[in-house]
Protein backbone atom coordinates (compact mmCIF):
# COMPACT_ATOMS: atom_id res chain seq x y z
CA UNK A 1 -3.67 -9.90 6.36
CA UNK A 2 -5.91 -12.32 8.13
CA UNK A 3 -8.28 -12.17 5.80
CA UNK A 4 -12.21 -12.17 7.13
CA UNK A 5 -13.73 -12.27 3.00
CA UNK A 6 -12.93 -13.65 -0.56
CA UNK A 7 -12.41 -11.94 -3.34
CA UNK A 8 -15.15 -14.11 -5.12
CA UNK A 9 -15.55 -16.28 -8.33
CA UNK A 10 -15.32 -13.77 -10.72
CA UNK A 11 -12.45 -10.93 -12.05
CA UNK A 12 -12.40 -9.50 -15.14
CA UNK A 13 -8.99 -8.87 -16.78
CA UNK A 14 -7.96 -6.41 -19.34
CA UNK A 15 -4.59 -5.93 -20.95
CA UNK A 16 -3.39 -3.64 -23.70
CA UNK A 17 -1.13 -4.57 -25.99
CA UNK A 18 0.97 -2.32 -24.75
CA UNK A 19 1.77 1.70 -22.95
CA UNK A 20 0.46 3.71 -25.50
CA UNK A 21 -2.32 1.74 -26.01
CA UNK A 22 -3.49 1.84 -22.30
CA UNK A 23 -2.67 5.58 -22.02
CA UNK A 24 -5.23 6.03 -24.96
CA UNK A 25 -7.69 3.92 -22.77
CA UNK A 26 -7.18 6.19 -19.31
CA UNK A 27 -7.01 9.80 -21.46
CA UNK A 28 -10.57 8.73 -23.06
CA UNK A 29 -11.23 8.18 -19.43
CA UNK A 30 -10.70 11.58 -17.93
CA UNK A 31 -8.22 9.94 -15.66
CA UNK A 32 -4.71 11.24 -16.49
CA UNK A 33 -3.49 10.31 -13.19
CA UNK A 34 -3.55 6.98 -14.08
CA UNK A 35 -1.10 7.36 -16.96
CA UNK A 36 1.96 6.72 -13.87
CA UNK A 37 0.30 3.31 -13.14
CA UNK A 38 1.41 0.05 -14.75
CA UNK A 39 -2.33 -0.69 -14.40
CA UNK A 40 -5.83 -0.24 -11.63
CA UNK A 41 -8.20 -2.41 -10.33
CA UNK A 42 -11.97 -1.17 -9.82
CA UNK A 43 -13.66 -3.27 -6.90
CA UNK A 44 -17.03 -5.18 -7.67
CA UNK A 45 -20.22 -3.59 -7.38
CA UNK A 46 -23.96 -5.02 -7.37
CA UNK A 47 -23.64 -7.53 -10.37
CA UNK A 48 -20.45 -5.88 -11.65
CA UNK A 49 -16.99 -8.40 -10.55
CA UNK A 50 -14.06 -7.16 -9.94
CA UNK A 51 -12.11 -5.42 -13.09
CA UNK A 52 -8.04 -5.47 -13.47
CA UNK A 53 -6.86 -2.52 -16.13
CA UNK A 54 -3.42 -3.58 -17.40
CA UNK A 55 -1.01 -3.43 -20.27
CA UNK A 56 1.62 -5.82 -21.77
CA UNK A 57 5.41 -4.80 -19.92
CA UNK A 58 7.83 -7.40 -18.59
CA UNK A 59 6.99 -6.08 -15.16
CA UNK A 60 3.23 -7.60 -15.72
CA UNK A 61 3.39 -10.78 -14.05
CA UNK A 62 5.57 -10.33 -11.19
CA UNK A 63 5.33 -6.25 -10.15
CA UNK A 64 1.53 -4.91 -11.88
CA UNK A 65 -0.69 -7.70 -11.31
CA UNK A 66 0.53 -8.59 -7.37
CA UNK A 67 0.27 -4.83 -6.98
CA UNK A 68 -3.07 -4.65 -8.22
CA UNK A 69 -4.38 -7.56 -6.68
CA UNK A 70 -2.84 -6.18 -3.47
CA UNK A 71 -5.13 -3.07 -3.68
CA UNK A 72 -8.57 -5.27 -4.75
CA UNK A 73 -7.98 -7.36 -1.80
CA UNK A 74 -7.45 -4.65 0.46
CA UNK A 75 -10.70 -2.67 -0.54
CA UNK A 76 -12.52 -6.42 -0.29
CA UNK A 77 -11.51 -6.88 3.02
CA UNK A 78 -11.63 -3.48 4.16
CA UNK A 79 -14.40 -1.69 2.43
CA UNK A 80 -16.76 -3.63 0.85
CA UNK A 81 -19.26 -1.48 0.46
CA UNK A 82 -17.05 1.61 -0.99
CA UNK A 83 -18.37 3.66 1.63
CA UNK A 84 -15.32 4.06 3.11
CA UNK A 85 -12.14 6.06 2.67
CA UNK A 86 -8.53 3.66 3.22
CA UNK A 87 -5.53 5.83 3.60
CA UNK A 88 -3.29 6.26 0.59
CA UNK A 89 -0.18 4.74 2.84
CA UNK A 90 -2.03 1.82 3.87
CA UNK A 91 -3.44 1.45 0.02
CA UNK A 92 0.13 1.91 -2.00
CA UNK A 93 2.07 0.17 1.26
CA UNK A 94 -0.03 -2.79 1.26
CA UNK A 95 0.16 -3.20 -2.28
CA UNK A 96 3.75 -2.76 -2.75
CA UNK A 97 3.94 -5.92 -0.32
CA UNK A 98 2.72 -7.94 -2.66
CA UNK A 99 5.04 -7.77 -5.29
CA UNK A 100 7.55 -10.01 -6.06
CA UNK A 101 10.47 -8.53 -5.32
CA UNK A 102 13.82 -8.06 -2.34
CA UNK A 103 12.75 -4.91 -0.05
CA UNK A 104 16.39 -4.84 0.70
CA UNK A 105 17.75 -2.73 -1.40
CA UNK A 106 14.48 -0.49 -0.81
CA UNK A 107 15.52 -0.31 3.11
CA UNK A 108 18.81 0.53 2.20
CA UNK A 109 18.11 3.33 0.24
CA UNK A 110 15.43 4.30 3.04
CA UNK A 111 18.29 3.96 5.53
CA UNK A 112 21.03 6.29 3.61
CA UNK A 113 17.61 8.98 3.71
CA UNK A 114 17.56 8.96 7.40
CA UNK A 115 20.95 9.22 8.27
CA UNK A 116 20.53 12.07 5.65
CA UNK A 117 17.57 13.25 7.67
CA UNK A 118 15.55 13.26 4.48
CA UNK A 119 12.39 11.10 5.21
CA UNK A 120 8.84 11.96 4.66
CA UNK A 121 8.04 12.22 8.77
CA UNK A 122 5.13 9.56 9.86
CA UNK A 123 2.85 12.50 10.06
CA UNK A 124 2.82 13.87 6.33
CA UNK A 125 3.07 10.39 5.01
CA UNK A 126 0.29 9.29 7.07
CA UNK A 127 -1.54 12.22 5.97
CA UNK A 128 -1.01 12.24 2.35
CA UNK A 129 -4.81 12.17 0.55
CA UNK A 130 -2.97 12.70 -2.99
CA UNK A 131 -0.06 11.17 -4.28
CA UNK A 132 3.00 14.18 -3.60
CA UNK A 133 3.74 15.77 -7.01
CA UNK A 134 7.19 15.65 -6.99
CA UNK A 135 8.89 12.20 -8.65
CA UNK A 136 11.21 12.02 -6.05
CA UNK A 137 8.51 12.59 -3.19
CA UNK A 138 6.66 10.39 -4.65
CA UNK A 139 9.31 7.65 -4.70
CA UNK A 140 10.09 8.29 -1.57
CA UNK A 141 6.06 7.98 -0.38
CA UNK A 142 5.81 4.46 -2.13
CA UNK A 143 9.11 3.22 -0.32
CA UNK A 144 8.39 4.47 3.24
CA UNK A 145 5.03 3.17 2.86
CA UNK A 146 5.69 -0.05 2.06
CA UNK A 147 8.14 0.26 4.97
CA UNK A 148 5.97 1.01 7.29
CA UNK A 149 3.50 -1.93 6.35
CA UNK A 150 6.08 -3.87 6.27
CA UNK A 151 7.06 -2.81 10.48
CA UNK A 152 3.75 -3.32 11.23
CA UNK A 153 3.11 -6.70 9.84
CA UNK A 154 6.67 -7.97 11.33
CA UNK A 155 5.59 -6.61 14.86
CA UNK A 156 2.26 -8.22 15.34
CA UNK A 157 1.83 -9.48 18.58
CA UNK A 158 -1.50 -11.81 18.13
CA UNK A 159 -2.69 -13.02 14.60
CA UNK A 160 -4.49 -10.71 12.24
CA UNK A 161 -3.47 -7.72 14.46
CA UNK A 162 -2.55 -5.44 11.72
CA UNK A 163 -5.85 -6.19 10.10
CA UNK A 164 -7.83 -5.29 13.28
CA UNK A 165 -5.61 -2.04 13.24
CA UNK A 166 -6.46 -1.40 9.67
CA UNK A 167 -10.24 -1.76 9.97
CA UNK A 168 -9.90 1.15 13.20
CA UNK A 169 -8.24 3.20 10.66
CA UNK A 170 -10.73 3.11 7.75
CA UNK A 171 -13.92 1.80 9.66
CA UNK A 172 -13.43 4.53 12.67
CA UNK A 173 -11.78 6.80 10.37
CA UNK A 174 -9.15 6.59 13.55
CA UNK A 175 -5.56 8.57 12.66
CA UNK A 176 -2.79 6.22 12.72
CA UNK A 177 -1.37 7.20 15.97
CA UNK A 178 -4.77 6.89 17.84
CA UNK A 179 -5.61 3.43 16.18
CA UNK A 180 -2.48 2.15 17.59
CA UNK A 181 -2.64 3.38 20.59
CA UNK A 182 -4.14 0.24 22.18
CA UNK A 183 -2.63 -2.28 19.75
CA UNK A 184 0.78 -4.18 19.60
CA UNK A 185 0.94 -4.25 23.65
CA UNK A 186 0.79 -0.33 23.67
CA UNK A 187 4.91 -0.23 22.98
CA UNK A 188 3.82 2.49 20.11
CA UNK A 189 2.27 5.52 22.56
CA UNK A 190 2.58 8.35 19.79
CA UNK A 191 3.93 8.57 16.56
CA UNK A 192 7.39 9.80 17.89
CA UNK A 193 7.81 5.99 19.16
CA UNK A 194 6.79 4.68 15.83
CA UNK A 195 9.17 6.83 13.89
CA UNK A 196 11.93 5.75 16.19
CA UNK A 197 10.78 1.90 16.50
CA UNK A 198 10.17 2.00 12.59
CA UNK A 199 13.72 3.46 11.69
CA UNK A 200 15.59 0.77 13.84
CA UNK A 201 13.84 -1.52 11.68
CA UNK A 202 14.95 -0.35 8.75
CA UNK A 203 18.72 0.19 9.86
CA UNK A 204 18.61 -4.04 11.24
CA UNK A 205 16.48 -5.19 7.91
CA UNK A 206 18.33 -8.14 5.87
CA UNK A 207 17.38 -10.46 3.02
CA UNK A 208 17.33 -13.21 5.54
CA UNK A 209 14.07 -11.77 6.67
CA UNK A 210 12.32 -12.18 3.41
């Protein structure tokens, strides 16, 4: 990511013992959307450090906490001040990057959907300000962005350009397609060329790559 801050000294960690225990914790929140989530981070503010909101699962160590982590460094490095708004994609895609895991089998599944014809287009995920409702929509939103990332950190053509691209996005509340415009030697002039470019990544992606 090319990153320009630290996260700082300080992160406080909490784990539940276990599901039911953390869904108690979110309810008593007023937050029932988090009940999906293996877990959420909260950003420091003033004297507060950073805070990581977890429970015990075999996916802790190598899926939650990257995944969380992904999304504290993001808003560090991106919005510091929590004035700003980052795009669900870039959040969930970014985040899913971190994880330890093959994207393989995720490309392959993302390749069967467009031969299919049954991808989210750029557009609506781009656009997405709430995760979709549907399970299967929603799948499919944290796959294709985590694709997309994925493209865009594999085609940089200078060092930290996808970070540069990312701070047009959130900073100059820029759409995707007009943020991009200028980057990556101008080869992505709409969001048609994206698509296309993006999608012939996906149908080429290996394990060799990761």
């Amino acid at each position: 990511l090319y990153l320009k801050r630290g996260l700082g000294k300080k992160c406080l960690v909490f784990i539940w013992k276990d599901r039911t225990a953390y869904l108690r914790h979110v309810c008593a929140l007023g937050r029932p959307d988090l009940a999906m989530s293996g877990g959420y981070a909260v950003s420091a503010v003033d004297r507060i450090p950073h805070q990581l909101y977890l429970y015990n699962s075999d996916r802790l160590f190598g899926t939650v906490i990257p995944h969380e982590l992904g999304h504290l460094v993001l808003e560090v490095s991106l919005n510091p001040s929590r004035r700003y708004r980052i795009p669900l994609w870039l959040h969930e895609g970014f985040a899913q990057c971190q994880e330890e895991k093959s994207f393989a089998p995720v490309a392959e599944e993302l390749r069967v959907k467009a031969e299919e014809q049954d991808l989210l287009p750029l557009r609506e995920l781009t656009g997405y300000k709430q995760y979709p409702a549907s399970p299967e929509k929603r799948k499919l939103f944290y796959q294709q962005s985590e694709g997309l990332v994925r493209f865009l950190l594999a085609e940089q053509t200078s060092p930290g350009e996808f970070f540069y691209l990312a701070k047009k996005i959130v900073f100059w509340a820029e759409e995707l397609e007009t943020a991009i415009r200028t980057k990556y030697n101008k080869k992505f002039p709409n969001l048609n060329r994206l698509e296309e470019l993006w999608i012939q990544y996906l149908q080429h992606y290996s394990e060799e790559e990761e």
